[in-house]
N, C-alpha and C. Protein backbone atom coordinates (compact mmCIF):
# COMPACT_ATOMS: atom_id res chain seq x y z
N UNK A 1 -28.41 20.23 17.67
CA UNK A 1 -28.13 18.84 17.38
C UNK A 1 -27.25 18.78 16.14
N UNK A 2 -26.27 17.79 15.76
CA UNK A 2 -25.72 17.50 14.81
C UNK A 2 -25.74 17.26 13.66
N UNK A 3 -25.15 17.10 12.84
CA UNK A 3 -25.73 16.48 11.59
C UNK A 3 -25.61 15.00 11.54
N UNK A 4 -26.01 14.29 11.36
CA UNK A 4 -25.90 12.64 10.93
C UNK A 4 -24.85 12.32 9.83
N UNK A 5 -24.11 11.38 10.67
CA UNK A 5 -22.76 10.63 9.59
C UNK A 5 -23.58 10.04 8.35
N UNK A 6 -23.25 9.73 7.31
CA UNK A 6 -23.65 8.88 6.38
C UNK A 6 -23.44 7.10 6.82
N UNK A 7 -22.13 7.26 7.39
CA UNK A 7 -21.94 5.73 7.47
C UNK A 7 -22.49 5.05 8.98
N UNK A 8 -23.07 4.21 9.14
CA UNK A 8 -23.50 3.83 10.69
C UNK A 8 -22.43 3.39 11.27
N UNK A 9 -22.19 3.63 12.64
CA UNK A 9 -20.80 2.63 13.62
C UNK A 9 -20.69 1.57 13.31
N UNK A 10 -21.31 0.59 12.52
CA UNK A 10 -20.58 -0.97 12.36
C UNK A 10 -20.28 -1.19 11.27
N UNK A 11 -19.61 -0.11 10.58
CA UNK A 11 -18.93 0.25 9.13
C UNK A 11 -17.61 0.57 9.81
N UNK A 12 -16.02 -0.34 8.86
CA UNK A 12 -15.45 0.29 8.57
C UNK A 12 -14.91 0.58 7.08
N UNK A 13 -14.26 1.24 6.92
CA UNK A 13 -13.69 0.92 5.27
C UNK A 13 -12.27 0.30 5.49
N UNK A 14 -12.12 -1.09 4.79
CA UNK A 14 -10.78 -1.44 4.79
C UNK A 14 -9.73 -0.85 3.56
N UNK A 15 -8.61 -0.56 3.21
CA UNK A 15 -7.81 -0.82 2.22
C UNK A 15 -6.97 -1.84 2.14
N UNK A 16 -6.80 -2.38 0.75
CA UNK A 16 -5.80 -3.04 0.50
C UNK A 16 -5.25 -3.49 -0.88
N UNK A 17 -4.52 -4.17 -1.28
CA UNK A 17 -3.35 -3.81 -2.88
C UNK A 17 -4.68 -4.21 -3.74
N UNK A 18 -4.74 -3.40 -4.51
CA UNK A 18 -5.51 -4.15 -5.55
C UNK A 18 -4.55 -5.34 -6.25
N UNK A 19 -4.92 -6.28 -6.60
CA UNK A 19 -4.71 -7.80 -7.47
C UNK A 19 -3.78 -6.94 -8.78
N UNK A 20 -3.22 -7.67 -9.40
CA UNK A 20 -2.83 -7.45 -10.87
C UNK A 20 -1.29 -6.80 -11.07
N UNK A 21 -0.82 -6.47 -12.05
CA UNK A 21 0.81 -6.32 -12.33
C UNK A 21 0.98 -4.48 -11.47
N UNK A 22 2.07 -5.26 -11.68
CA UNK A 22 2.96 -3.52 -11.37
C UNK A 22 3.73 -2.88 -12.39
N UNK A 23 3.82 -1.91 -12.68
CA UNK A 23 4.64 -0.97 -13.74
C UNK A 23 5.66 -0.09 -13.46
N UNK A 24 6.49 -0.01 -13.24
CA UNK A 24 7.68 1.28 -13.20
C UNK A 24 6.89 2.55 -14.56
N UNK A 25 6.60 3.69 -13.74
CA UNK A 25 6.18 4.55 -14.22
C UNK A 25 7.45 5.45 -15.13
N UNK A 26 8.26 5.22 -14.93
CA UNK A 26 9.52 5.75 -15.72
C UNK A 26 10.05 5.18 -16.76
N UNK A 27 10.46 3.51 -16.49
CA UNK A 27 10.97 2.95 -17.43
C UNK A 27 10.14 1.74 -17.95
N UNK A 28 8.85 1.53 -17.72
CA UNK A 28 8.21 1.08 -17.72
C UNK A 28 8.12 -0.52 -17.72
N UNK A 29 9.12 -1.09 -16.98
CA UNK A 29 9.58 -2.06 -16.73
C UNK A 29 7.99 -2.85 -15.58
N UNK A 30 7.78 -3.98 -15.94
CA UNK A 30 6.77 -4.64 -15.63
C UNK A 30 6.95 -6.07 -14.67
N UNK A 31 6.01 -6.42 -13.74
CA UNK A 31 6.07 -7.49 -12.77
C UNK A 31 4.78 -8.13 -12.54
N UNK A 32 4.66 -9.26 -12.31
CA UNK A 32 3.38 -9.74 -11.91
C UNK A 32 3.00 -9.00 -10.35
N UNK A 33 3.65 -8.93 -9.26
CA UNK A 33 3.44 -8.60 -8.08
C UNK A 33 4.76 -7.76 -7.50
N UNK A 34 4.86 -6.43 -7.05
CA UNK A 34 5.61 -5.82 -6.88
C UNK A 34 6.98 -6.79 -5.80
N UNK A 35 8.50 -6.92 -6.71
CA UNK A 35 9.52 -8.20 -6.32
C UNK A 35 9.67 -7.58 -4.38
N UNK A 36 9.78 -6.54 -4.28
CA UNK A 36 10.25 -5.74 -3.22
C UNK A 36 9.01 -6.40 -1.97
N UNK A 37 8.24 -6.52 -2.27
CA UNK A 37 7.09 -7.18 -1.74
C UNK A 37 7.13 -8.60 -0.42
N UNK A 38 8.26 -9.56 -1.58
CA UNK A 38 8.37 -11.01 -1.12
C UNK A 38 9.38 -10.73 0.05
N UNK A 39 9.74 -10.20 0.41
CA UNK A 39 10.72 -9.16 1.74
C UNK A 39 10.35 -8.80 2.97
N UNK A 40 10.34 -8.73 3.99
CA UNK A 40 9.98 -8.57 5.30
C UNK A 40 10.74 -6.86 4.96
N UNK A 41 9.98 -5.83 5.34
CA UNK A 41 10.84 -4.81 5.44
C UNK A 41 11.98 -4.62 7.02
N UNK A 42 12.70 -4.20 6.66
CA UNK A 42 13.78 -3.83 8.08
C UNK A 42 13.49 -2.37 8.57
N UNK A 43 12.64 -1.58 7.76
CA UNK A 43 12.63 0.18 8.29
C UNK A 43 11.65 -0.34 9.13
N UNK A 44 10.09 -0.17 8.30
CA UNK A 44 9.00 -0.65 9.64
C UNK A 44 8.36 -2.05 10.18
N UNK A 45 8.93 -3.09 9.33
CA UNK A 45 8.69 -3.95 9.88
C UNK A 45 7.34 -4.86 9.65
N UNK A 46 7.07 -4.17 8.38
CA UNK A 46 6.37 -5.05 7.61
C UNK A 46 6.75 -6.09 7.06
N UNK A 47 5.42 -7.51 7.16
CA UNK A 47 5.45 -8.57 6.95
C UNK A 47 5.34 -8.98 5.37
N UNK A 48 6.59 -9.70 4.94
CA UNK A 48 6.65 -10.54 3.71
C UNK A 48 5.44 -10.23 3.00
N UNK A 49 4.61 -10.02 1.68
CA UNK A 49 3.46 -9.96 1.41
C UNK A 49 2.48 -8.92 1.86
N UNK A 50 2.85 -7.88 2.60
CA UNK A 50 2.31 -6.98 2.82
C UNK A 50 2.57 -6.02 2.73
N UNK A 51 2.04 -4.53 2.22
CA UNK A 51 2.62 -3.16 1.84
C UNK A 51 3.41 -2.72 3.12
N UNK A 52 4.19 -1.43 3.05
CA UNK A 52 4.76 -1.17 3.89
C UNK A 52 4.19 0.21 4.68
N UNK A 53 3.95 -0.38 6.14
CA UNK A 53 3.13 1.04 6.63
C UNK A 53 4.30 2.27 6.96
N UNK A 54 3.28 3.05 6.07
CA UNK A 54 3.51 4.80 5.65
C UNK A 54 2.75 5.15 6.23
N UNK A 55 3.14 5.98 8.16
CA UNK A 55 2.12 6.91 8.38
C UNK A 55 1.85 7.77 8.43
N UNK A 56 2.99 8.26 7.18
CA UNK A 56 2.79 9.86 6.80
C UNK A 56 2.27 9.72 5.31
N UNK A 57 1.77 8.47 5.13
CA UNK A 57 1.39 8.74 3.88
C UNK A 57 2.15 8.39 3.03
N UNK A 58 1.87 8.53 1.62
CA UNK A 58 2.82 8.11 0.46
C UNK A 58 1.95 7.39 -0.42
N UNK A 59 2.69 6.88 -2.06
CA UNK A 59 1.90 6.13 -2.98
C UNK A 59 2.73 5.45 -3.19
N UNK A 60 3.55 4.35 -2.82
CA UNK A 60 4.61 3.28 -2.81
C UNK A 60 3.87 2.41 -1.98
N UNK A 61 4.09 1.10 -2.30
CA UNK A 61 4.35 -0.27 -1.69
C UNK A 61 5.47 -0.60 -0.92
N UNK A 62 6.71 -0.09 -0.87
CA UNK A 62 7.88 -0.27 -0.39
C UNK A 62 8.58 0.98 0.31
N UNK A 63 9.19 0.77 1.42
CA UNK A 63 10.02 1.92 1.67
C UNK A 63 11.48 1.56 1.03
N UNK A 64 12.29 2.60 1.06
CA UNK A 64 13.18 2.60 0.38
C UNK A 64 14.86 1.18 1.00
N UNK A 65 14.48 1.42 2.21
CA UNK A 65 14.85 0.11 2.33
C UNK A 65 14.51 -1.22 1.85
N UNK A 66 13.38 -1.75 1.99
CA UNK A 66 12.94 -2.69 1.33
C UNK A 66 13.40 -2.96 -0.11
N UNK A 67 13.17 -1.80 -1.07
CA UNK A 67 13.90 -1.72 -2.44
C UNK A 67 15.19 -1.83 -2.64
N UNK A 68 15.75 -1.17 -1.31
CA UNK A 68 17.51 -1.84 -1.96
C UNK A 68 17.42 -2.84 -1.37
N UNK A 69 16.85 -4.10 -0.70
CA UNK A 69 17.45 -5.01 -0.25
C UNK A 69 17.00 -5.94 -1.66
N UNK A 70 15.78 -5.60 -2.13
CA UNK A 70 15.29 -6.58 -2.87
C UNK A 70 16.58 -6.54 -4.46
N UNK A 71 16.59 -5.02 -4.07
CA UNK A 71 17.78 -4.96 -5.63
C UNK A 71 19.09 -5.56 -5.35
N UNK A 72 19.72 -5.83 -3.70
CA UNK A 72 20.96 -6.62 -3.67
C UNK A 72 20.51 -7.69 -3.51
N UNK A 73 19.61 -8.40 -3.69
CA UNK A 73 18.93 -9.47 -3.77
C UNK A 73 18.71 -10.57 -4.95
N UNK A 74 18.81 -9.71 -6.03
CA UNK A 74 18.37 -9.57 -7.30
C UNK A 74 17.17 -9.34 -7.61
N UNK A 75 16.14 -9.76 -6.94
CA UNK A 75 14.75 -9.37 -6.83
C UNK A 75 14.63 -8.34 -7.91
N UNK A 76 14.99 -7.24 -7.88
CA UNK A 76 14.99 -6.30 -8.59
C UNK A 76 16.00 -5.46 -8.78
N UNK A 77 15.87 -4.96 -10.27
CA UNK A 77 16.73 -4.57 -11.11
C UNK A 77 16.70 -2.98 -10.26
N UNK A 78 18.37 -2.41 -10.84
CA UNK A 78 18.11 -0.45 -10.64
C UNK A 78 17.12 -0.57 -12.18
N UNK A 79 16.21 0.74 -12.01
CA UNK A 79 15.76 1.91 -12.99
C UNK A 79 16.56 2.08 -13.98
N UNK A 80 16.46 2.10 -14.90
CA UNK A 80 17.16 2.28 -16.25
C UNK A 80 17.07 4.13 -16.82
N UNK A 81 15.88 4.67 -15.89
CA UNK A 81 15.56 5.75 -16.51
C UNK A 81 16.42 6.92 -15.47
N UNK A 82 15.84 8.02 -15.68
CA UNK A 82 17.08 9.06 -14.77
C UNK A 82 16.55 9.29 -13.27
N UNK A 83 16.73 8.85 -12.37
CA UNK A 83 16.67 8.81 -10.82
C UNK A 83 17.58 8.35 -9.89
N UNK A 84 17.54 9.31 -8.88
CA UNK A 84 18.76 9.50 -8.14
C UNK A 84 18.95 8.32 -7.47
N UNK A 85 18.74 7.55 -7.27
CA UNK A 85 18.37 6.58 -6.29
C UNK A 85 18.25 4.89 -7.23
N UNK A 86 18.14 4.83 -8.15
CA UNK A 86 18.07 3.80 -9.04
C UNK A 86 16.48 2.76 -8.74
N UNK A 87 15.51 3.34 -8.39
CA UNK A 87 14.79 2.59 -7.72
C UNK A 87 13.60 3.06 -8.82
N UNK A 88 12.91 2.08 -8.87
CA UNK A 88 11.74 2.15 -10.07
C UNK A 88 10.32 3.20 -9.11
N UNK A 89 9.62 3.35 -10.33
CA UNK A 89 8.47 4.42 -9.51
C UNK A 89 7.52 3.32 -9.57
N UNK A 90 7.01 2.74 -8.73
CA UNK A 90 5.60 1.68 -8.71
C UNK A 90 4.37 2.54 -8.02
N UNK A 91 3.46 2.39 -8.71
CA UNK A 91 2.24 3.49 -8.20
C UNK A 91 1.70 2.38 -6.83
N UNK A 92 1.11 2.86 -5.97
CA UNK A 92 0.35 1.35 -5.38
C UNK A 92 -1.19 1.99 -5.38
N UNK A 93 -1.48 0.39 -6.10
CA UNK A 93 -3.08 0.35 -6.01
C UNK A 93 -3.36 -0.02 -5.63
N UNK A 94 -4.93 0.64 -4.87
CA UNK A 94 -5.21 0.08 -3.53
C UNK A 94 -7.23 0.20 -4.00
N UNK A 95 -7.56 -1.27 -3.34
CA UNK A 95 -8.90 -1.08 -3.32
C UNK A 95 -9.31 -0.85 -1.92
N UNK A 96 -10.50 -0.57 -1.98
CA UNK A 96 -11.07 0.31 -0.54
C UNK A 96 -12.16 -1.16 -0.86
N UNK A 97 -12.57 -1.32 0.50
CA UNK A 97 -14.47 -1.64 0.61
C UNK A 97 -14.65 -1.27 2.00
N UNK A 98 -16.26 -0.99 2.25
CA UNK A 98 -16.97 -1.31 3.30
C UNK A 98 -17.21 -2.32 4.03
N UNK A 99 -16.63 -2.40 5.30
CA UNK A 99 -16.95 -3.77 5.91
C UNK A 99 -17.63 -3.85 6.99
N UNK A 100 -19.03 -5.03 7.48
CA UNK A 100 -19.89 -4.61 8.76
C UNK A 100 -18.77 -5.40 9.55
N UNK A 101 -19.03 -4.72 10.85
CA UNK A 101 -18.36 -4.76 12.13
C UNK A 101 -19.61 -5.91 12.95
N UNK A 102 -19.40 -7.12 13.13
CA UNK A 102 -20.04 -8.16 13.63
C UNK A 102 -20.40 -7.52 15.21
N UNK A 103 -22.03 -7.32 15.74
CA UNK A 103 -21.96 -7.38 16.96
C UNK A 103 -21.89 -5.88 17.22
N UNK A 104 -21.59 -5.36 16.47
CA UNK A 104 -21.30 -3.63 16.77
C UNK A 104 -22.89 -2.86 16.65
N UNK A 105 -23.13 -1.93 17.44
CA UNK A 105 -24.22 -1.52 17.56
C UNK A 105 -24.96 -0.71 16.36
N UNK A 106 -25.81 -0.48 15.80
CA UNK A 106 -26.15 -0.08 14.40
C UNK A 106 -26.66 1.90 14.46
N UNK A 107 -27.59 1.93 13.79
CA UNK A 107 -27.40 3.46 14.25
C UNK A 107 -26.53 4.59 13.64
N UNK A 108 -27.03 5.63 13.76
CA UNK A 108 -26.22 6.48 13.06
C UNK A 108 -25.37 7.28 13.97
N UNK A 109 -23.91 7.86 13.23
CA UNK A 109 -23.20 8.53 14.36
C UNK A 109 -23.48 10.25 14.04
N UNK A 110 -23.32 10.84 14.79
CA UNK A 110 -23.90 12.16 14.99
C UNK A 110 -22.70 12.78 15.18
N UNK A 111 -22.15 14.14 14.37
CA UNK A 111 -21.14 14.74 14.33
C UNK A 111 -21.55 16.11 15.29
N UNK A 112 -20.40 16.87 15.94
CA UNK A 112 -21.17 17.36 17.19
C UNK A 112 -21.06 19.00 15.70
């Protein structure tokens, strides 16, 4: 027999931006809400106000499209500091929680 999951099936964990400013890790240039953000991206097609899905992963809010549109935009400035690309380093913070799944059966899941 298996070992027992910790979390029961009507758990998931959501992510999403944590609240509060953004920082350019280089030049340390500061924003209330990352500008690149207020943008519909054109690479994947993320919605205005929402991060941009990376499903290979990454620690950005924006793909690199999104950032130059917002910088011919004015939205945002190039990087002042040394990068190839003129594009600021924004970390993205992200909070996690646990959320119950309404209706979903309870119980523990069993790993084989």
């Amino acid at each position: 027999m298996g070992q027992s999951h910790p979390l029961s099936s009507n758990r998931v964990v959501q992510r999403r931006l944590a609240p509060g400013p953004v920082q350019c890790l280089r030049c340390a240039a500061e924003w209330p809400t990352d500008p690149a953000l207020s943008l519909a991206c054109p690479r994947c097609l993320a919605v205005a106000g929402e991060p941009c899905r990376r499903p290979l992963g990454g620690n950005e809010n924006a793909c690199i499209a999104r950032d130059v549109l917002a910088m011919q935009g004015g939205w945002l400035s190039r990087c002042e500091a040394l990068t190839w690309d003129g594009r600021h380093s924004k970390p993205l913070p992200l909070a996690c929680e646990i959320v119950h799944r309404a209706g979903a059966a309870g119980g523990q899941v069993s790993a084989p």
